[in-house]
Protein backbone atom coordinates (compact mmCIF):
# COMPACT_ATOMS: atom_id res chain seq x y z
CA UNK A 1 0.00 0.00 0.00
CA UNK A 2 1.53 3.22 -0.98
CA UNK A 3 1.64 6.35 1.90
CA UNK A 4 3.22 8.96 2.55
CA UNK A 5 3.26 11.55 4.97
CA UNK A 6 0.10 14.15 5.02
CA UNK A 7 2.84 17.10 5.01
CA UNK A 8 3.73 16.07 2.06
CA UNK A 9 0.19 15.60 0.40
CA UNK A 10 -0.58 19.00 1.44
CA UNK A 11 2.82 20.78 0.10
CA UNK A 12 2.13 19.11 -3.21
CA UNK A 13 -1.61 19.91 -3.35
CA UNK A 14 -0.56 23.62 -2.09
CA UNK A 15 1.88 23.86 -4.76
CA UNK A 16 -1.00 22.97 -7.38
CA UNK A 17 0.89 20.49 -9.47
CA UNK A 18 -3.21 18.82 -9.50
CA UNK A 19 -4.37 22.21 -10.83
CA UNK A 20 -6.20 22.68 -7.49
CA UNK A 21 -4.68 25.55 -6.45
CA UNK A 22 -5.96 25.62 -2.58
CA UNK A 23 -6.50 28.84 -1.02
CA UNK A 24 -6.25 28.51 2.95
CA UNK A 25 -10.18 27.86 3.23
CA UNK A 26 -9.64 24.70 1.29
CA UNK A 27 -6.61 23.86 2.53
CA UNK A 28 -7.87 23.22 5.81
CA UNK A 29 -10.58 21.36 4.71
CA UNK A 30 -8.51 18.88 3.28
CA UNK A 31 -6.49 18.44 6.22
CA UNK A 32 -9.62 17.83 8.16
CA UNK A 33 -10.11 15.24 5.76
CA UNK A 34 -6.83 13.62 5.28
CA UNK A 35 -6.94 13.75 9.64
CA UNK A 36 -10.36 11.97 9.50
CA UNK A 37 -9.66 7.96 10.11
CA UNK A 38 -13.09 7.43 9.15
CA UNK A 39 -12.25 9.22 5.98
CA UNK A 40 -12.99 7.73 2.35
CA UNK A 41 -11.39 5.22 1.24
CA UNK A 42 -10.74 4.50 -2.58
CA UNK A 43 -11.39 1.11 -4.59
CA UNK A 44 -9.88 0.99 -7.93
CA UNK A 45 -10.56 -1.89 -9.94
CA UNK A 46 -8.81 -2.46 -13.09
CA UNK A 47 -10.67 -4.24 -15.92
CA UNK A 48 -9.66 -4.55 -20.23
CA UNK A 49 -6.92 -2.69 -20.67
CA UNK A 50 -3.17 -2.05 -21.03
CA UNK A 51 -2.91 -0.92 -17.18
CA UNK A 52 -1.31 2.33 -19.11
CA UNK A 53 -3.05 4.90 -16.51
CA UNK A 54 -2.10 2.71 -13.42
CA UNK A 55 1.40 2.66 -15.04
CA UNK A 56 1.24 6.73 -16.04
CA UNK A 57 0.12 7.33 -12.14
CA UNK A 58 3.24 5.19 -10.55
CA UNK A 59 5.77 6.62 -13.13
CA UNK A 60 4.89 10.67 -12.09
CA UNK A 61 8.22 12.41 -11.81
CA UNK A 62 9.04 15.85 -10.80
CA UNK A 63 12.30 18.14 -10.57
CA UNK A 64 10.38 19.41 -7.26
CA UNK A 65 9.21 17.55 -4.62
CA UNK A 66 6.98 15.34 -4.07
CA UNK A 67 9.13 13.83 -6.82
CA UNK A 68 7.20 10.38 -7.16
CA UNK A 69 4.01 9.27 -6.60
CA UNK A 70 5.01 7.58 -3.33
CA UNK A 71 5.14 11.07 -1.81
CA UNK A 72 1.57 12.28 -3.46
CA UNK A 73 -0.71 9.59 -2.16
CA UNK A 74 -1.32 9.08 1.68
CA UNK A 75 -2.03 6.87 4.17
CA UNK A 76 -5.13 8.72 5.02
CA UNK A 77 -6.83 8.37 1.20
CA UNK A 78 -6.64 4.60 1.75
CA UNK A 79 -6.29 3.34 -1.22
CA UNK A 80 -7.24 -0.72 -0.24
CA UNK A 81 -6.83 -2.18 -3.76
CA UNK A 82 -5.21 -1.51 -6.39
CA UNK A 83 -3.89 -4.63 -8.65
CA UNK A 84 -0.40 -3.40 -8.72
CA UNK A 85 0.26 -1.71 -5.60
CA UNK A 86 -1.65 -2.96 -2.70
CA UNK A 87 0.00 -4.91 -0.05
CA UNK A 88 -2.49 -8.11 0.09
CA UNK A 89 -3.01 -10.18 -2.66
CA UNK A 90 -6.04 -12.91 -3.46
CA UNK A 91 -8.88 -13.64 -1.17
CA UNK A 92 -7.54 -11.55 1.77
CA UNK A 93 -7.44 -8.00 -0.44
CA UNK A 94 -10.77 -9.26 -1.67
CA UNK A 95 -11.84 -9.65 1.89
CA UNK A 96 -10.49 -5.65 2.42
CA UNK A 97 -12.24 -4.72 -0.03
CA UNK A 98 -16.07 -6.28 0.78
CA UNK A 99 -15.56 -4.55 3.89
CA UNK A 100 -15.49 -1.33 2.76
CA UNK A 101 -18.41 -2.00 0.16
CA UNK A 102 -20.71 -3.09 3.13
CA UNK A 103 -19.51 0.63 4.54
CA UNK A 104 -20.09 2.41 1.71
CA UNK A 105 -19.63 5.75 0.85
CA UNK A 106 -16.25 5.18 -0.70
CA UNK A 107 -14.65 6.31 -3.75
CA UNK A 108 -14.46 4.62 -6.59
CA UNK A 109 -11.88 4.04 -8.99
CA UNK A 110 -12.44 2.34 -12.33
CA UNK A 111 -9.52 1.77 -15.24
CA UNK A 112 -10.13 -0.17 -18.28
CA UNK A 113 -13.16 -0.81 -20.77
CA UNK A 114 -16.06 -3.31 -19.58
CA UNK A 115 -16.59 -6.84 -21.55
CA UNK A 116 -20.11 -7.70 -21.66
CA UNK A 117 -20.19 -10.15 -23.84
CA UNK A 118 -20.28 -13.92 -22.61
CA UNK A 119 -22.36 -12.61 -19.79
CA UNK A 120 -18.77 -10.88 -19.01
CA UNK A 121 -16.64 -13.68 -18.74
CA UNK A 122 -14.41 -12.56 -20.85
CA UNK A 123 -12.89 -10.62 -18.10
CA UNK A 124 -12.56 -11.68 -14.57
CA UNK A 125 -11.78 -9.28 -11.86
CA UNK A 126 -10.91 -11.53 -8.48
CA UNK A 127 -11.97 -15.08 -7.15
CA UNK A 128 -13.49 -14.78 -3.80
CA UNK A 129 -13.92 -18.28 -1.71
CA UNK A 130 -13.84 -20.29 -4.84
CA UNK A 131 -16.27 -18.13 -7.04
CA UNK A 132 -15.34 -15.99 -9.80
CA UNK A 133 -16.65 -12.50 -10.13
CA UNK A 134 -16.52 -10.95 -13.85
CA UNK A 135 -15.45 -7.54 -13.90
CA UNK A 136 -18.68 -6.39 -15.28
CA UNK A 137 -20.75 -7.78 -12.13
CA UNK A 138 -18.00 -5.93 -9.97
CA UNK A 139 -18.24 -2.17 -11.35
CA UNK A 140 -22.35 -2.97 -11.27
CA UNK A 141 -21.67 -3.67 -7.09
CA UNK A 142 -18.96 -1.54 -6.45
CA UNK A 143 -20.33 1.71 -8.13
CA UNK A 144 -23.75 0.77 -6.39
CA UNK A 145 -22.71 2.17 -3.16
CA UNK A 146 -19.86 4.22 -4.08
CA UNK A 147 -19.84 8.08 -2.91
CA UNK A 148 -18.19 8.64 -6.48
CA UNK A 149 -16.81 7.04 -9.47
CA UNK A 150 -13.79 7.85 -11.69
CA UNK A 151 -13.44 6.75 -14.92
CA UNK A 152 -8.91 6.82 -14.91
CA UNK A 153 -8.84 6.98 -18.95
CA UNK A 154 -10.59 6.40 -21.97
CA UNK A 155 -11.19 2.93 -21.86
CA UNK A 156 -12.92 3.61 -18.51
CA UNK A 157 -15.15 6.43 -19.83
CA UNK A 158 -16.46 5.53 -23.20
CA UNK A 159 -14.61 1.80 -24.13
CA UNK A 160 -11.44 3.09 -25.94
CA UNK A 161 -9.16 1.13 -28.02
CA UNK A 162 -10.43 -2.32 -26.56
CA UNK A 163 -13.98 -1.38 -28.03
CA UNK A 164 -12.59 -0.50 -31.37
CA UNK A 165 -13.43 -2.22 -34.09
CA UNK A 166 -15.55 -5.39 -34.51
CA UNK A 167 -15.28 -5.25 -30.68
CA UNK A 168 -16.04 -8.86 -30.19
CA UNK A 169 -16.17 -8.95 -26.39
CA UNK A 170 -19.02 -6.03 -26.17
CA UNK A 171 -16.74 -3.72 -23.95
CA UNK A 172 -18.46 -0.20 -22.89
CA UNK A 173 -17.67 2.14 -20.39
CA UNK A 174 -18.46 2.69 -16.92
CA UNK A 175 -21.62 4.86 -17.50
CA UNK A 176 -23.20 3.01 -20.27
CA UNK A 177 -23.21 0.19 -17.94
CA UNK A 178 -24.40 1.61 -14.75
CA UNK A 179 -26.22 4.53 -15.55
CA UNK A 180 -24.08 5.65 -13.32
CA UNK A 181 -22.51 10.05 -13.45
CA UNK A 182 -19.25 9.59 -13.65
CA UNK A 183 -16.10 11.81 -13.16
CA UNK A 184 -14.37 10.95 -16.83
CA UNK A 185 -10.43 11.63 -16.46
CA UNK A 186 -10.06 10.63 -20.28
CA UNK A 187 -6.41 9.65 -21.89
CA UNK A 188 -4.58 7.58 -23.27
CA UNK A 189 -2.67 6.64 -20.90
CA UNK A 190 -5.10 10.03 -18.33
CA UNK A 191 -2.42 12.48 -16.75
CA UNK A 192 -1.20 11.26 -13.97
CA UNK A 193 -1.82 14.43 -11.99
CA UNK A 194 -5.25 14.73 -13.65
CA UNK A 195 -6.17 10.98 -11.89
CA UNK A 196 -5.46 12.69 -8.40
CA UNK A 197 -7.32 15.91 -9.12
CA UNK A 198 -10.67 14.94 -8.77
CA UNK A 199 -9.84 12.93 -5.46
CA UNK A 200 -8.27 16.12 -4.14
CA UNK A 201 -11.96 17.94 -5.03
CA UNK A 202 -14.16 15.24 -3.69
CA UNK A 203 -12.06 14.85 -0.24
CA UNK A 204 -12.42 18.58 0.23
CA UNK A 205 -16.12 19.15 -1.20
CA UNK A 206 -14.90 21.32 -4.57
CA UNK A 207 -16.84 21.95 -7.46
CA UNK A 208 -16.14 19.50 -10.06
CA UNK A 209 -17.96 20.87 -12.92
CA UNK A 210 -18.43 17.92 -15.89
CA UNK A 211 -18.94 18.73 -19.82
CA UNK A 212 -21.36 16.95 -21.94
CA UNK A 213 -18.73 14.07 -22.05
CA UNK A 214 -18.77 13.69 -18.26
CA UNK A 215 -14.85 14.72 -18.43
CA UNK A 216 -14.25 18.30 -15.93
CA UNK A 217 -14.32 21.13 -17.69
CA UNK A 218 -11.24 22.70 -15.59
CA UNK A 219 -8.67 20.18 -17.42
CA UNK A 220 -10.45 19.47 -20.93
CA UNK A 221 -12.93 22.02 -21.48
CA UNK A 222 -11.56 25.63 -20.47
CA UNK A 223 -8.92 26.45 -22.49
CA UNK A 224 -9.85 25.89 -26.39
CA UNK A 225 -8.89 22.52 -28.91
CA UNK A 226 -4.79 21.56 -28.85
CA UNK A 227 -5.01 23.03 -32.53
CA UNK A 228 -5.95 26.49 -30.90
CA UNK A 229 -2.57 26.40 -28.52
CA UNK A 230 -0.71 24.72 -30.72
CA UNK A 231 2.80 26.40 -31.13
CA UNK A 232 3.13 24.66 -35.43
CA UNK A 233 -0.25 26.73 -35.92
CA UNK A 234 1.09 30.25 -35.17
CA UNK A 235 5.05 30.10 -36.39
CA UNK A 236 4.56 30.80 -39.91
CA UNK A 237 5.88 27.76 -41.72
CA UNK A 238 3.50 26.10 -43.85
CA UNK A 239 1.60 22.85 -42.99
CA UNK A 240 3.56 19.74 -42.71
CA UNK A 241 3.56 17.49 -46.17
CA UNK A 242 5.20 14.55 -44.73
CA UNK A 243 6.46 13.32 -41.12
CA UNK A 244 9.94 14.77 -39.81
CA UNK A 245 9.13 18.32 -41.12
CA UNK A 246 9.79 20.01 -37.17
CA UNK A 247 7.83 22.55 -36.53
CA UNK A 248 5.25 22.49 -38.81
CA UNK A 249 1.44 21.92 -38.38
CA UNK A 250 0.38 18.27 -38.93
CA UNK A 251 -3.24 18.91 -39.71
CA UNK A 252 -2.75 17.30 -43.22
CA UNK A 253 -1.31 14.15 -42.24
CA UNK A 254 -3.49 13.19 -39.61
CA UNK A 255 -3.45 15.45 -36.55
CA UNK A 256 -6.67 15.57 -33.95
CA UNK A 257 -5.86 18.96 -32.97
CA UNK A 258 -8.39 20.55 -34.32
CA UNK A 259 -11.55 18.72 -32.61
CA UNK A 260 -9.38 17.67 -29.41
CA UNK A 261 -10.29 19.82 -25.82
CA UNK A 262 -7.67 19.05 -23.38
CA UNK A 263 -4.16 21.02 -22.09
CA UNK A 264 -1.68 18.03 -22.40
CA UNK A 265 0.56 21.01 -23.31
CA UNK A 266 1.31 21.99 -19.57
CA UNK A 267 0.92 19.25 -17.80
CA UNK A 268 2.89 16.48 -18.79
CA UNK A 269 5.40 14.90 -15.63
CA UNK A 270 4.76 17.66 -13.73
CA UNK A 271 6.85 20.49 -15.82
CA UNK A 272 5.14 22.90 -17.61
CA UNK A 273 5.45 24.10 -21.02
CA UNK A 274 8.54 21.35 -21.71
CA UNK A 275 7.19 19.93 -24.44
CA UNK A 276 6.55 16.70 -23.24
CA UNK A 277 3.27 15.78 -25.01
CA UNK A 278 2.64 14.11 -28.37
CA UNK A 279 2.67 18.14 -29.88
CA UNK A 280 6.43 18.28 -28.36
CA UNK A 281 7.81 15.07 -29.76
CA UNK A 282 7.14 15.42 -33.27
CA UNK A 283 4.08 13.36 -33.47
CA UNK A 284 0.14 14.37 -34.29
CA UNK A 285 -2.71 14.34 -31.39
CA UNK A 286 -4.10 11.01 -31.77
CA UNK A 287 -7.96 12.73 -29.66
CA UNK A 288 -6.94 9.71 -27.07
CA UNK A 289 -9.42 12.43 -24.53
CA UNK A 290 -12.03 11.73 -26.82
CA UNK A 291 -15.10 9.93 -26.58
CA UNK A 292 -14.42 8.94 -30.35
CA UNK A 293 -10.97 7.39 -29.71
CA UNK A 294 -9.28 5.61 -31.41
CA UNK A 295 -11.93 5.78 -34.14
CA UNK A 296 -10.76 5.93 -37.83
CA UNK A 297 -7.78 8.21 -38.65
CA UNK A 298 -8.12 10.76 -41.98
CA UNK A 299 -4.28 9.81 -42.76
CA UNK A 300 -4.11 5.71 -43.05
CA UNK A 301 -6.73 4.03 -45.04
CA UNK A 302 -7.82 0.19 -44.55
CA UNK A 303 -6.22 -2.40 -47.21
């Protein structure tokens, strides 16, 4: 189980590497929180997909500190299962993690498209005292009596790359499921200080204000398409007419800028404006925030 100290959860939360930005008001409240043993606890339960956001949360790096993720999440969030990083394993975190559903009032966290095909046997989240629960059957119960649910990336949210194409195993997201609102912290792999935003929010009672795609408007909604920031849009070179051309737009050959609402382009390992986001390594915005993703791309064509 990761922790850390709650000094250090409230330095990093004060500095506003999550966007959060807490005046003092807020600040207190979540240190009421984070002091509150009966606090919430978090669930997140990972179903079909690459385990890219679990593996963009853990690998958060920062010149600054809290440098790692082991200094961002405390003790006092809770965080009682998590495939890769909780301390039980088998029936006894299963046994954790009952306990908390027959509480309640937890948060929940959900990564990875649904399979409901099969009657969702094609993807089995735990075996508890010899029976087998699908992964579908656990978001249903989990999300049931959760306080909240987060969608960590697109899969999550809307199906993403495992419901693309002929999509065999029937995999949806969270909210088509459930019926569910959910908090929708889309990417491919989601920012890892975006996943720990809306935590931060619901621990200390914030505003999280959701667009039409269920994703908050603070980190995908406020600032205009990637095309609209881009820096290739406004230098004065002319559109890119093949790959390795730096510094020029890539609208021709492919690029979702244009129809993509997110600011990858100052958040990306926790240092602003360095360029590291698909814009600042040469390559087009795949829309990976987007309920449409991966979809079908303008540039390659089908054989």
């Amino acid at each position: 189980m990761i922790t850390t100290t709650r000094r250090d959860f409230l330095r990093y939360c004060t500095l506003g590497a999550l966007g959060v930005w807490l005046d003092p008001f807020r600040l207190g409240l979540l240190q009421e929180a984070l002091a509150n043993p009966a606090g919430p606890v978090v669930i997140w339960l990972k179903g079909s997909s690459c385990d890219g956001c679990s593996i963009s949360l853990l690998n958060r790096i920062s010149d600054s500190a809290p440098k790692t993720v082991t200094e961002v999440l405390t003790d006092s969030i809770n965080l009682i299962y998590h495939g890769n990083v909780m301390s039980f394993a088998g029936e006894p975190a299963v046994a954790g993690m009952r306990q908390a559903y027959e509480k309640g009032n937890y948060i929940l966290v959900v990564e990875g498209g649904i399979p409901t095909a099969f009657d969702g046997h094609a993807c089995i989240a735990y075996s508890y005292k010899g029976v087998e629960t699908t992964f579908q059957d656990a978001v249903k119960q989990y999300a049931a009596r959760a306080s909240h649910v987060v969608c960590a990336g697109t899969c999550a949210s809307w199906g993403g790359i495992p419901a693309a194409g002929p999509n065999p195993t029937k995999v949806v997201g969270v909210k088509e499921l459930t019926g569910i609102t959910t908090v929708n912290i889309a990417g491919c792999p989601a920012n890892p200080d975006w996943l720990l935003w809306p935590i931060v929010q619901l621990l200390t009672g914030g505003p999280i204000v959701l667009d039409s795609m269920g994703r908050p408007v603070d980190l995908y909604q406020n600032q205009g398409t990637i095309h609209d920031k881009c820096p290739r849009r406004t230098n004065g070179l002319p559109a890119a007419t093949d790959f390795g051309q730096d510094g020029r737009c890539l609208r021709d050959l492919g690029c979702r800028g244009p129809t993509t609402f997110s600011k990858c382009e100052n958040c990306w390992n926790g240092k602003a404006g360095s360029g590291h986001w698909c814009i600042g390594v040469n390559a087009p915005c795949q829309g990976c925030v987007e309920p449409t993703f991966p979809g079908t791309s303008p540039f390659y064509v089908a054989a």
